[in-house]
N, C-alpha and C. Protein backbone atom coordinates (compact mmCIF):
# COMPACT_ATOMS: atom_id res chain seq x y z
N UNK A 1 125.84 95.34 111.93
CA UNK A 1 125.36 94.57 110.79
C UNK A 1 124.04 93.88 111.12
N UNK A 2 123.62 93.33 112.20
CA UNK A 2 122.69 92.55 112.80
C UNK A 2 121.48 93.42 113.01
N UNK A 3 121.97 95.15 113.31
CA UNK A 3 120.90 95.78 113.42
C UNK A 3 120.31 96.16 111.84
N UNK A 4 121.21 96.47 111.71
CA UNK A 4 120.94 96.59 109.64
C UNK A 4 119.95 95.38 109.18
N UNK A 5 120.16 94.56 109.80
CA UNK A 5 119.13 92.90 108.84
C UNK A 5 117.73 93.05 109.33
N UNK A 6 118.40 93.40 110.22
CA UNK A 6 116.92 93.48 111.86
C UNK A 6 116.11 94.61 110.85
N UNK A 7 116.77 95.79 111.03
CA UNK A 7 115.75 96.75 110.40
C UNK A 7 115.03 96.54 108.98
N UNK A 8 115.67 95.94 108.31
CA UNK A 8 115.51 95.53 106.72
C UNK A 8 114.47 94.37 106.39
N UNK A 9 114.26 93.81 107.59
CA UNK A 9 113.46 92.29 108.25
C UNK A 9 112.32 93.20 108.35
N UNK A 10 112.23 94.53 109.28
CA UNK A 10 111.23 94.71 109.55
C UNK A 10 110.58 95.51 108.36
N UNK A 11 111.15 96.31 107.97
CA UNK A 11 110.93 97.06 106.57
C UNK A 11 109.61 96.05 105.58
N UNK A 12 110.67 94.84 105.20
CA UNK A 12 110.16 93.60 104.22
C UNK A 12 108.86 93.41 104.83
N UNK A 13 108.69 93.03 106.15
CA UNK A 13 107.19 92.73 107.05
C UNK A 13 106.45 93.40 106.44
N UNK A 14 106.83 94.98 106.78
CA UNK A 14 105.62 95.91 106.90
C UNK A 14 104.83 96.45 105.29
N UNK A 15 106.08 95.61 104.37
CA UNK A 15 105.29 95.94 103.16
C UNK A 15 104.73 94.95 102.68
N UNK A 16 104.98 93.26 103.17
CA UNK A 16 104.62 92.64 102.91
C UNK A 16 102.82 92.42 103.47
N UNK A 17 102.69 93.10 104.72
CA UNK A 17 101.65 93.33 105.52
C UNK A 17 100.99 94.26 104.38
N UNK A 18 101.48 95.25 104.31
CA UNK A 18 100.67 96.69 103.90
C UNK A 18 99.92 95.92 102.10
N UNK A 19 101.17 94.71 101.44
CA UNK A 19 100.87 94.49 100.24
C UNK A 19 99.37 93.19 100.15
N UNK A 20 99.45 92.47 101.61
CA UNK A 20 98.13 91.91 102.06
C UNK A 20 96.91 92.45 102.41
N UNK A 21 97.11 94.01 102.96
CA UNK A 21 95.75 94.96 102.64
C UNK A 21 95.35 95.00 101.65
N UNK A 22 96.01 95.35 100.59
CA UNK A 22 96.00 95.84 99.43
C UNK A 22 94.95 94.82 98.44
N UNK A 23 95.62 93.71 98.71
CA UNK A 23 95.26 92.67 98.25
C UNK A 23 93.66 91.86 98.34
N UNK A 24 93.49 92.04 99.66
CA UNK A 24 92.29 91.87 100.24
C UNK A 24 91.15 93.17 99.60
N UNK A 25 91.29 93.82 99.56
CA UNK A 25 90.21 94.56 98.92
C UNK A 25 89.61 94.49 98.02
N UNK A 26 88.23 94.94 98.19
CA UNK A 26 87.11 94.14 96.86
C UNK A 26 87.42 95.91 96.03
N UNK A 27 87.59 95.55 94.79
CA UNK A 27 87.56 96.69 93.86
C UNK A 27 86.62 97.18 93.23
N UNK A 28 86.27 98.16 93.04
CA UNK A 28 84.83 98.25 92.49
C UNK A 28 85.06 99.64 91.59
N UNK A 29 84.55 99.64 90.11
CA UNK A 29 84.99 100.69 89.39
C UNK A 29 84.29 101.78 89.49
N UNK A 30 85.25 102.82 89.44
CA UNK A 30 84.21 104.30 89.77
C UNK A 30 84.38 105.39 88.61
N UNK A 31 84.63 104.69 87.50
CA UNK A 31 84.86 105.42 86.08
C UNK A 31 84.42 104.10 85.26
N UNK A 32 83.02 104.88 84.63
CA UNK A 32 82.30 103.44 83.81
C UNK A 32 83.02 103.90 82.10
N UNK A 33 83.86 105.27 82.16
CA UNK A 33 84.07 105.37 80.86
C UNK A 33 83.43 106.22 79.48
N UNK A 34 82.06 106.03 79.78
CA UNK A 34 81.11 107.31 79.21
C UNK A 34 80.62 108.11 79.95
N UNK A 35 80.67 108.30 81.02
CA UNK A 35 80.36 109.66 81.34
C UNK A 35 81.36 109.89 82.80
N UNK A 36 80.78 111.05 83.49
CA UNK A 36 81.29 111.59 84.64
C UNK A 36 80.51 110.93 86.36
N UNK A 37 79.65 110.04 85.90
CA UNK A 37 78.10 109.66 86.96
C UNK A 37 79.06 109.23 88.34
N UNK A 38 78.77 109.52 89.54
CA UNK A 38 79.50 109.68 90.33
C UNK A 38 80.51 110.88 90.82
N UNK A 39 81.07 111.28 89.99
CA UNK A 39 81.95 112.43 90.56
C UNK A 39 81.18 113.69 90.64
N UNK A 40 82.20 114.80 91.34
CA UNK A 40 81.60 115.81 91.32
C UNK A 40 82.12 116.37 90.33
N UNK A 41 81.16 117.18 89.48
CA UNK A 41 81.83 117.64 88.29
C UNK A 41 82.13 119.29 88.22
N UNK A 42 83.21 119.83 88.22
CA UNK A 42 83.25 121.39 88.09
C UNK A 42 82.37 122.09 87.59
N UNK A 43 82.30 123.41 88.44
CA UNK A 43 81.29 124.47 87.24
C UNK A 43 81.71 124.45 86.20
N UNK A 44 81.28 124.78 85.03
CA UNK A 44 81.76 125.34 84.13
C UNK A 44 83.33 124.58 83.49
N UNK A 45 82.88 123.33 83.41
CA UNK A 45 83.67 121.88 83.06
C UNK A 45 84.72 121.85 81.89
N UNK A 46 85.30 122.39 81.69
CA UNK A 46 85.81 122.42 80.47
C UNK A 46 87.25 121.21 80.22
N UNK A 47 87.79 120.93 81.26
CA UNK A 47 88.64 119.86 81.97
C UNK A 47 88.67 118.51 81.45
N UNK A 48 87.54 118.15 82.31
CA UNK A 48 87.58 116.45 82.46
C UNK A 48 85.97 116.21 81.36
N UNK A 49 86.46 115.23 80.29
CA UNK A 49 85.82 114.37 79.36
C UNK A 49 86.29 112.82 79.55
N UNK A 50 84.82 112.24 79.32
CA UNK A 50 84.77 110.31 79.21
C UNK A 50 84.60 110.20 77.57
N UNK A 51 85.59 109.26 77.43
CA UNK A 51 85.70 108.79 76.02
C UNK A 51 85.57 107.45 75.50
N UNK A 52 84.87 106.67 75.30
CA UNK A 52 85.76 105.46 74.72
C UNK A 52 86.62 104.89 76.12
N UNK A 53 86.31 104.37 77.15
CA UNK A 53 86.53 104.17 78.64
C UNK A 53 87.43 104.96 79.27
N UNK A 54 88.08 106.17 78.64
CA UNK A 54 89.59 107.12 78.93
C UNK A 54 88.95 107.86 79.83
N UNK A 55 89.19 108.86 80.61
CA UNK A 55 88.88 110.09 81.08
C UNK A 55 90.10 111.30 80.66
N UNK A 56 89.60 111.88 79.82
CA UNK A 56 90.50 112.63 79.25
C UNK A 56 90.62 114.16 80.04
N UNK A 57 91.71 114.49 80.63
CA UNK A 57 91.98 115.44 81.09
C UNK A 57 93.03 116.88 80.63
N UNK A 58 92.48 117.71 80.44
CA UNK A 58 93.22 118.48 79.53
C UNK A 58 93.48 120.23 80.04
N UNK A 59 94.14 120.80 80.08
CA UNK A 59 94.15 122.35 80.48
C UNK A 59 93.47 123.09 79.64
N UNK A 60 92.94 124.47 80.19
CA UNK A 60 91.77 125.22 79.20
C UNK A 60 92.72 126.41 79.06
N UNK A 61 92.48 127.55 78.62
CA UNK A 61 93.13 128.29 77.67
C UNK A 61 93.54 129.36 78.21
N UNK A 62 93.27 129.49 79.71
CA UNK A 62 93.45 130.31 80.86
C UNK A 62 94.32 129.10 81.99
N UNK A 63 94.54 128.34 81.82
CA UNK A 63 95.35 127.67 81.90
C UNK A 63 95.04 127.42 84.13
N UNK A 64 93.83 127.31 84.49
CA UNK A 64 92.94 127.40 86.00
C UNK A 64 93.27 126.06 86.18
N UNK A 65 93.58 125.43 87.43
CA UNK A 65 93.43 124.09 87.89
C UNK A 65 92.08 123.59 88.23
N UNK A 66 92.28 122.42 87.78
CA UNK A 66 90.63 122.07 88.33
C UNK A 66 90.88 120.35 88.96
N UNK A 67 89.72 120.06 90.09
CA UNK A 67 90.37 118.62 90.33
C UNK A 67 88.77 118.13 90.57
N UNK A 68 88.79 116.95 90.02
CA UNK A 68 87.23 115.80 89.80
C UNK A 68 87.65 115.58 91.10
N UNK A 69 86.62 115.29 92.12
CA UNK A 69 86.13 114.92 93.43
C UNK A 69 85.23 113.58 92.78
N UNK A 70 85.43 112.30 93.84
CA UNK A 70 84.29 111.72 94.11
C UNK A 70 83.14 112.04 95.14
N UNK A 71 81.95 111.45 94.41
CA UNK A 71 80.99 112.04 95.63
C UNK A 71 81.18 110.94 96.66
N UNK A 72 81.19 109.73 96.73
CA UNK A 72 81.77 108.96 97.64
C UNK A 72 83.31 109.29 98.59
N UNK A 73 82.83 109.29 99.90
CA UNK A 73 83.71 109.68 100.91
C UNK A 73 84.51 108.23 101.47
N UNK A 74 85.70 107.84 101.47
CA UNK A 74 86.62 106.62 101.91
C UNK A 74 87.22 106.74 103.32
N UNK A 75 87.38 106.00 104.14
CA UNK A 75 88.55 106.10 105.33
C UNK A 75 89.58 104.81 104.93
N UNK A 76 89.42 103.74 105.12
CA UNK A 76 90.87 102.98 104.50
C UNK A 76 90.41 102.04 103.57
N UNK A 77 91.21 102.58 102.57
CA UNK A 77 90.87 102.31 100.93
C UNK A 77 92.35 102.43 99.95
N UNK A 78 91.89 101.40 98.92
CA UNK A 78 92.84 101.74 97.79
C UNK A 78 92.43 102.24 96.70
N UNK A 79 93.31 102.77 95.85
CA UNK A 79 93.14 103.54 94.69
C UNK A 79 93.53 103.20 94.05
N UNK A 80 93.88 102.42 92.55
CA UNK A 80 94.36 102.37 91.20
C UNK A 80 93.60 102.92 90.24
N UNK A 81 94.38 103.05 89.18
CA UNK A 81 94.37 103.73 87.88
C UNK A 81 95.03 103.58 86.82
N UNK A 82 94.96 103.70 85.73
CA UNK A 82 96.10 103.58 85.05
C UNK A 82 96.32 105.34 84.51
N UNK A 83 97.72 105.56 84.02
CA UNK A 83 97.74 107.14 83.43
C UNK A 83 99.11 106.90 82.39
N UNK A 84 98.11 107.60 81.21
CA UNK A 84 99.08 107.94 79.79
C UNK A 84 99.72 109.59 80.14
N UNK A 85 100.78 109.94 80.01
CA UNK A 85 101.20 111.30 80.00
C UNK A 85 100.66 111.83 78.45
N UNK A 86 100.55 113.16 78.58
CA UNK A 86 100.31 113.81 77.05
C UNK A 86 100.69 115.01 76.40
N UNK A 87 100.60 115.57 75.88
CA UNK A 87 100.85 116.96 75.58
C UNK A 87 101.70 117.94 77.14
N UNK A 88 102.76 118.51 76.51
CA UNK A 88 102.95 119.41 77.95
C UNK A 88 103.78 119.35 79.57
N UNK A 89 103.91 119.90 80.46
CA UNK A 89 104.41 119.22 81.27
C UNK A 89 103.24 119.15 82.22
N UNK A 90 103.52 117.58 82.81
CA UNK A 90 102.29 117.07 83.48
C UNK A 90 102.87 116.91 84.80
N UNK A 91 101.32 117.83 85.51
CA UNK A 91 101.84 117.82 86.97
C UNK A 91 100.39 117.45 87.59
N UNK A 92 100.36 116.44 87.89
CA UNK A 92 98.93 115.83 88.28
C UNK A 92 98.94 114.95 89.47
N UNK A 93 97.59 114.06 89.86
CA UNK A 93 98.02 113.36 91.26
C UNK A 93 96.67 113.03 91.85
N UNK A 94 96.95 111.78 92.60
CA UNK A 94 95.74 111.34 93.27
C UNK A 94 95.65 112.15 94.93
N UNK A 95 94.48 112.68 94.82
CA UNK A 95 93.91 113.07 96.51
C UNK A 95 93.54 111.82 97.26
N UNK A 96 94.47 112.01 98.07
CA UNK A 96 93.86 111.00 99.34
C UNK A 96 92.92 111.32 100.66
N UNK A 97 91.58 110.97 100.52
CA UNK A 97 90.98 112.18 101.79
C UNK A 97 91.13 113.41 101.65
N UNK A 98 90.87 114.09 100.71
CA UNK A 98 90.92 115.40 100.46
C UNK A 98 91.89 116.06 99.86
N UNK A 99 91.81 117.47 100.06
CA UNK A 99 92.84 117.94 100.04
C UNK A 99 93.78 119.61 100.60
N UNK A 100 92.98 118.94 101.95
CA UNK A 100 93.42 119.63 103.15
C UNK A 100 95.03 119.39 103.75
N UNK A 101 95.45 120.15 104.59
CA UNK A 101 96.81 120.17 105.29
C UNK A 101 96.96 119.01 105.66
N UNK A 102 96.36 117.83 105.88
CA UNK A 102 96.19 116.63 106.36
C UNK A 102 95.69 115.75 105.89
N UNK A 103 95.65 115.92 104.49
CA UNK A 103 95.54 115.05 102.93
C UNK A 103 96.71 115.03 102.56
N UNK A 104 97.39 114.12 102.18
CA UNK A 104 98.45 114.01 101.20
C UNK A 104 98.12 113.64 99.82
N UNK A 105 98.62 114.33 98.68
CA UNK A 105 98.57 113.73 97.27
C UNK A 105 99.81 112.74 97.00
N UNK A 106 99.42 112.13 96.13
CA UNK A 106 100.36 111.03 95.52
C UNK A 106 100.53 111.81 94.31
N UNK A 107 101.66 112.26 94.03
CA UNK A 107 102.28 112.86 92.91
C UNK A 107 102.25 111.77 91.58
N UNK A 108 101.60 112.75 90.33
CA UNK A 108 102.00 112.18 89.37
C UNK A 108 102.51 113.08 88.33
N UNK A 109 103.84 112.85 87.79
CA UNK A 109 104.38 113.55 86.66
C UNK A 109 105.33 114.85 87.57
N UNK A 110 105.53 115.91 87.10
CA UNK A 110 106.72 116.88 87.17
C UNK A 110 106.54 117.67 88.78
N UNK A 111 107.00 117.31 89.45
CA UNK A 111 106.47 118.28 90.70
C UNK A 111 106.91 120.07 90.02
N UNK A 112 105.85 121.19 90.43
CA UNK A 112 105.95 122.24 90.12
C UNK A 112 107.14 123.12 90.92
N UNK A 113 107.09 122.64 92.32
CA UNK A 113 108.75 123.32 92.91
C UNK A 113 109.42 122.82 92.81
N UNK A 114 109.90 121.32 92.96
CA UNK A 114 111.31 120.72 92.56
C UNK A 114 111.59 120.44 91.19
N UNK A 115 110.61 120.78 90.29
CA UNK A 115 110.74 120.92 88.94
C UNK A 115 111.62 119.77 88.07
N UNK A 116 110.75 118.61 88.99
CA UNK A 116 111.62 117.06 88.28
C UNK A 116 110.12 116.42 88.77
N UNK A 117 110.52 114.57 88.02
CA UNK A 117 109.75 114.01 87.97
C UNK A 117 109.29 113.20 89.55
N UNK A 118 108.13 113.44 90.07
CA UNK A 118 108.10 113.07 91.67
C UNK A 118 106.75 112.09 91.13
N UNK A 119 106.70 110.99 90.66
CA UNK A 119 105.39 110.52 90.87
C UNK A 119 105.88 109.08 91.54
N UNK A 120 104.59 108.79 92.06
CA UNK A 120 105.01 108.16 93.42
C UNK A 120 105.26 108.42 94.56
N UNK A 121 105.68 109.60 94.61
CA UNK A 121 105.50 110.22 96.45
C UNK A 121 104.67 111.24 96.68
N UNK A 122 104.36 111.02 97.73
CA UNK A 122 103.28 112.13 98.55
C UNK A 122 103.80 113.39 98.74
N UNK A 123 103.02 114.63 98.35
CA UNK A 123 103.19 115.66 98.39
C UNK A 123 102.23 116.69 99.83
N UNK A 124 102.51 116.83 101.30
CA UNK A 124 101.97 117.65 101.83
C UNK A 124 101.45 119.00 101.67
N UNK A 125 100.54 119.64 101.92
CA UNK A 125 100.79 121.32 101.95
C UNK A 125 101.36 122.02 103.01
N UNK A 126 102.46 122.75 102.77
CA UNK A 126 103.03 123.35 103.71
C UNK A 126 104.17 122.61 104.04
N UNK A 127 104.48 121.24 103.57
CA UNK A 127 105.32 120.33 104.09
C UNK A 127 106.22 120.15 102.91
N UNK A 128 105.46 119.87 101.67
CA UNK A 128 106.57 119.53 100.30
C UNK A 128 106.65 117.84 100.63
N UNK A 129 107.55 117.64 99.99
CA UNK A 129 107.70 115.82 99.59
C UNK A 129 108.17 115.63 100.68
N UNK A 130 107.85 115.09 101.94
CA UNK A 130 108.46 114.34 102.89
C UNK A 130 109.01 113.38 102.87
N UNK A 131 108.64 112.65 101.92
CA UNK A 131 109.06 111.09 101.53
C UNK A 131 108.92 111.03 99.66
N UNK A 132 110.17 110.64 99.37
CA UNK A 132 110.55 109.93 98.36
C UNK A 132 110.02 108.86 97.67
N UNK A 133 109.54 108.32 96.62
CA UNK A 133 109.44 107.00 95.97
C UNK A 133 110.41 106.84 95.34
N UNK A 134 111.13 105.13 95.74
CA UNK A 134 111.99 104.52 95.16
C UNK A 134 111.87 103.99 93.91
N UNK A 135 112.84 103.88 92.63
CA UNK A 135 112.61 102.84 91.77
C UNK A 135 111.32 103.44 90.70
N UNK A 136 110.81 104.32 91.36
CA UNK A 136 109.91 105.31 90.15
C UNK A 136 110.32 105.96 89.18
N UNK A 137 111.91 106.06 89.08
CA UNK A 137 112.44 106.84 87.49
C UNK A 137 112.44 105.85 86.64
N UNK A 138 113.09 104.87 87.06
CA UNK A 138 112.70 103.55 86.69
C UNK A 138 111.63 102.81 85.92
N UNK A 139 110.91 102.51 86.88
CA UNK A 139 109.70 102.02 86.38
C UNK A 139 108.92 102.70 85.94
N UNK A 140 108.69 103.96 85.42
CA UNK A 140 107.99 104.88 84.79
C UNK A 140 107.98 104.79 83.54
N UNK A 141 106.87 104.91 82.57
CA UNK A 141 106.90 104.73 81.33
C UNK A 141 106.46 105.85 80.55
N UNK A 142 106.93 107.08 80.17
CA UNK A 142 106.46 108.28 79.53
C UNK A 142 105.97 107.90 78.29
N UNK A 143 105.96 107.49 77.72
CA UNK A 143 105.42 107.23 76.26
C UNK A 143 104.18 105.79 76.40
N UNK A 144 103.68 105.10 77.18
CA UNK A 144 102.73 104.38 77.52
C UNK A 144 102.34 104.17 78.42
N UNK A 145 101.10 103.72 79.13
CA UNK A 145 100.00 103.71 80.40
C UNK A 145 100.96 102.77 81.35
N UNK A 146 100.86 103.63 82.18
CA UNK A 146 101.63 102.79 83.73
C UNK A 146 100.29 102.88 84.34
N UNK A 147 100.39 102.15 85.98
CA UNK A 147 99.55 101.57 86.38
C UNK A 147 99.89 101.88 88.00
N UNK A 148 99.10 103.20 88.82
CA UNK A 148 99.50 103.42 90.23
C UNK A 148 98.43 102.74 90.72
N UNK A 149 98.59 102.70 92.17
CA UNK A 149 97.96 101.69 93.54
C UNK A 149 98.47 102.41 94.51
N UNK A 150 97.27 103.31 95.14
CA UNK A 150 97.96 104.34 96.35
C UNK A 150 96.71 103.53 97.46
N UNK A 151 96.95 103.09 98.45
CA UNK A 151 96.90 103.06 99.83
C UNK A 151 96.87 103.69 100.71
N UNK A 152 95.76 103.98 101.87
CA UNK A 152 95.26 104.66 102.66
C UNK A 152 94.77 103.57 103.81
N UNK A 153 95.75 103.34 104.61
CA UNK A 153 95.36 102.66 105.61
C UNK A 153 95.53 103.30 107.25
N UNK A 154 94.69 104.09 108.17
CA UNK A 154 95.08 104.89 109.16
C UNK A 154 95.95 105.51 108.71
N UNK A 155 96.74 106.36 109.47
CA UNK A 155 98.37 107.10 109.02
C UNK A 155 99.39 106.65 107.88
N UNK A 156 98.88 105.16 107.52
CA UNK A 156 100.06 105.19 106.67
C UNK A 156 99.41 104.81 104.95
N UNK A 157 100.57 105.29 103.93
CA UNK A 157 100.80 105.78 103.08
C UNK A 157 101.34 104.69 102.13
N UNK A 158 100.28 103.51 101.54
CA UNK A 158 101.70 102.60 100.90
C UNK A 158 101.13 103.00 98.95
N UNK A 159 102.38 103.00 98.08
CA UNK A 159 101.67 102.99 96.81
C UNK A 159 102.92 102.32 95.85
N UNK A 160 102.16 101.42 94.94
CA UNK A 160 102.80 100.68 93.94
C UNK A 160 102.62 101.56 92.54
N UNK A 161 103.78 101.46 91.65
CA UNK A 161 104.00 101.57 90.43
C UNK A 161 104.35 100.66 89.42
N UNK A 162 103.13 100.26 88.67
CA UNK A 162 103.54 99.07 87.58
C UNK A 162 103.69 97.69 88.49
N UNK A 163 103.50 97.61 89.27
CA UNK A 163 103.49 96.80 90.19
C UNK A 163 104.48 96.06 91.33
N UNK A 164 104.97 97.32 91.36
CA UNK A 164 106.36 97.12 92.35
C UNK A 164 105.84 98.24 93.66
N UNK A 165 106.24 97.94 94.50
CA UNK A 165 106.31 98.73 95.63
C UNK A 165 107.00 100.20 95.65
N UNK A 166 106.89 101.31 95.65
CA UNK A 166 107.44 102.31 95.98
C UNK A 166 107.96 103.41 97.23
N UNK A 167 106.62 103.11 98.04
CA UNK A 167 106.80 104.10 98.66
C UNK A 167 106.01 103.66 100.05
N UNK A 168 106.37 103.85 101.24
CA UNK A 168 105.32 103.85 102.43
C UNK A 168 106.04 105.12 103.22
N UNK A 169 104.81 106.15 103.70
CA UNK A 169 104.73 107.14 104.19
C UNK A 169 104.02 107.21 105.47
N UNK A 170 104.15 107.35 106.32
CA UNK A 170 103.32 107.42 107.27
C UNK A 170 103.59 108.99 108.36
N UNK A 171 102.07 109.37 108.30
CA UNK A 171 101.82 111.10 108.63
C UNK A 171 101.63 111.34 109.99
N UNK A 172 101.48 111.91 110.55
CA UNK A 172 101.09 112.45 111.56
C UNK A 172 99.60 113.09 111.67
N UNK A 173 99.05 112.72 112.19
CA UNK A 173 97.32 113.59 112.36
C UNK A 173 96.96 113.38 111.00
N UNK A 174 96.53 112.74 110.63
CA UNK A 174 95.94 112.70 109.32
C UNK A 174 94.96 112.88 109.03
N UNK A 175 94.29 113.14 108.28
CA UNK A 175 92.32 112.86 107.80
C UNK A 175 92.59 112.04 107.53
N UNK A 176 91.44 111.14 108.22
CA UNK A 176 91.17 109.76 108.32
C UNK A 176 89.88 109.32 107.20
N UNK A 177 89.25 110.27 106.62
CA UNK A 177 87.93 110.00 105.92
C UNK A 177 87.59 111.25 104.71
N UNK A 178 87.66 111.26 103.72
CA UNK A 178 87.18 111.42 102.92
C UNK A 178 87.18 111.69 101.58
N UNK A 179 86.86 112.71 100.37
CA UNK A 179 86.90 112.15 99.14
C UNK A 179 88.36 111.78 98.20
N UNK A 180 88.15 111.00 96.97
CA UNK A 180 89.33 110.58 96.49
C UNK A 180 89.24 111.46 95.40
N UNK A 181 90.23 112.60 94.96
CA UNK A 181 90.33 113.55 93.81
C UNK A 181 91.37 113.25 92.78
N UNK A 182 90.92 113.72 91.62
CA UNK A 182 92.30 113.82 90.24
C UNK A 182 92.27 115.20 90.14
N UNK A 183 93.73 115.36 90.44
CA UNK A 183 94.10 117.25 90.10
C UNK A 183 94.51 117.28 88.48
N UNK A 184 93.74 118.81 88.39
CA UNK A 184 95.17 118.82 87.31
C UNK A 184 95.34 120.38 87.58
N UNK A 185 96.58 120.32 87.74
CA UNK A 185 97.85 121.61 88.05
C UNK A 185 97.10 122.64 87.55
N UNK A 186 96.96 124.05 88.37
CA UNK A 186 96.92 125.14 88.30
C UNK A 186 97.97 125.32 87.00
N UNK A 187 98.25 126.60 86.47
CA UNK A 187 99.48 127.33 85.91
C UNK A 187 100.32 126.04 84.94
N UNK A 188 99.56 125.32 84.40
CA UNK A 188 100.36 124.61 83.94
C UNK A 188 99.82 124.02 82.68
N UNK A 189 100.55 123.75 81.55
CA UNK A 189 99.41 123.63 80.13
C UNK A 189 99.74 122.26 79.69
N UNK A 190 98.94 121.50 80.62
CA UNK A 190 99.30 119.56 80.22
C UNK A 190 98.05 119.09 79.84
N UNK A 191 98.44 117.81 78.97
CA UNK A 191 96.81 116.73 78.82
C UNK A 191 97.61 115.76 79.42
N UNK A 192 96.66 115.04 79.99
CA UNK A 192 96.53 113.69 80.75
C UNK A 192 95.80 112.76 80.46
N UNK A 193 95.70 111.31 80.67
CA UNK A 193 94.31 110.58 80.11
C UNK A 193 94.54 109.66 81.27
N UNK A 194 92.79 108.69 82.16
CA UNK A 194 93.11 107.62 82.72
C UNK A 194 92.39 106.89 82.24
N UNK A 195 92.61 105.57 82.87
CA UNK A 195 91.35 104.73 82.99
C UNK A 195 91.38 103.84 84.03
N UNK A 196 90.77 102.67 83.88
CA UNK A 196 90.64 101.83 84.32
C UNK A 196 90.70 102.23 85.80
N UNK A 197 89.78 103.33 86.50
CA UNK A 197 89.60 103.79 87.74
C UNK A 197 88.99 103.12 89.05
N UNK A 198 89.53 102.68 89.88
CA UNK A 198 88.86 101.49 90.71
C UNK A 198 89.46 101.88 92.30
N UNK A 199 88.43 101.81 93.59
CA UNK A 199 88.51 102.09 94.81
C UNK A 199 88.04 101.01 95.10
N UNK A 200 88.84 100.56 96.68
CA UNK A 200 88.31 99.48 96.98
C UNK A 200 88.66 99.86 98.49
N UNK A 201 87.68 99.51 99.39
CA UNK A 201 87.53 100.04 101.03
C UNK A 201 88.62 98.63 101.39
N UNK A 202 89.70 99.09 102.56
CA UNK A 202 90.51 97.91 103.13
C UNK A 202 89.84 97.92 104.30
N UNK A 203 89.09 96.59 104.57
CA UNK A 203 88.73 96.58 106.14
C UNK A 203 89.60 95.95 107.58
């Protein structure tokens, strides 16, 4: 029982730590809302539109994945956003440092192999969901804008939903540095919308 408190003691620390990074970071917006200025924008763009402060994301008629890159490169940083689900089944997600074998995404909406709702946990390549988010069926709001906070601090992995804690992951060999991406799913015929897009470096 004593080891149980012990471990649960330390658990509480490390998110309470990870929720003081978080905190400390200066935010700075990287979606002004009318246009794309900053990101990298796909050839032949048909995807991602700025509206009225939204970034509207939508599948094209060949139904190709495409994912907005920032041109700004991060090593330990946070990410928020807010995201409306829309039309379709939505299988989307924030890139953390890329999105190499040693990038993890933060799942948002239907994972495409477990074919349920995974947002909130990190998705590897080659690995699949290693880790779970708690309390995300939950706190998820399909019919209005929820509000993620993914974390990138060295190896580990912390991200809030709506403003609760979900999830801390921590990887092995990781990329330590670079861009922050919005996917949207290959093979899959969803709209998406964000806003309120904001990175902030944790020093």
């Amino acid at each position: 029982m004593r080891t149980l408190l012990f471990i649960a003691a330390v658990l509480l620390v490390s998110v309470n730590i990870n929720a003081q990074e978080a905190a400390k970071a200066k935010m700075k917006t990287v979606f002004k809302g009318k246009n794309l200025k900053g990101w990298i924008i796909p050839n032949n763009n048909i995807w991602w539109t700025a509206e009225d402060g939204i970034l509207h994301c939508k599948s094209g008629p060949n139904l190709k994945g495409s994912t907005l890159w920032t041109k700004k490169r991060y090593q330990d940083f946070v990410v928020e956003l807010d995201f409306l689900f829309g039309d379709g089944t939505i299988d989307t997600g924030i890139f953390m440092r890329g999105d190499g074998p040693n990038s993890p995404q933060i799942q948002i909406g239907i994972s495409g192999s477990l074919k349920r709702d995974m947002t909130g946990s990190p998705y590897v390549p080659k690995k699949g969901y290693p880790k779970e988010a708690t309390k995300a069926k939950e706190l998820l709001k399909k019919e209005d804008w929820n509000t993620i906070r993914a974390q990138a601090v060295g190896n580990v992995y912390d991200v809030w939903l709506n403003g609760e804690h979900v999830m801390t992951y921590t990887m092995d060999n990781p990329l330590l540095e670079g861009p922050v991406g919005l996917q949207l799913h290959g093979k899959t015929d969803m709209a998406v919308d964000f806003r309120n897009i904001k990175i902030g470096k944790v020093k």
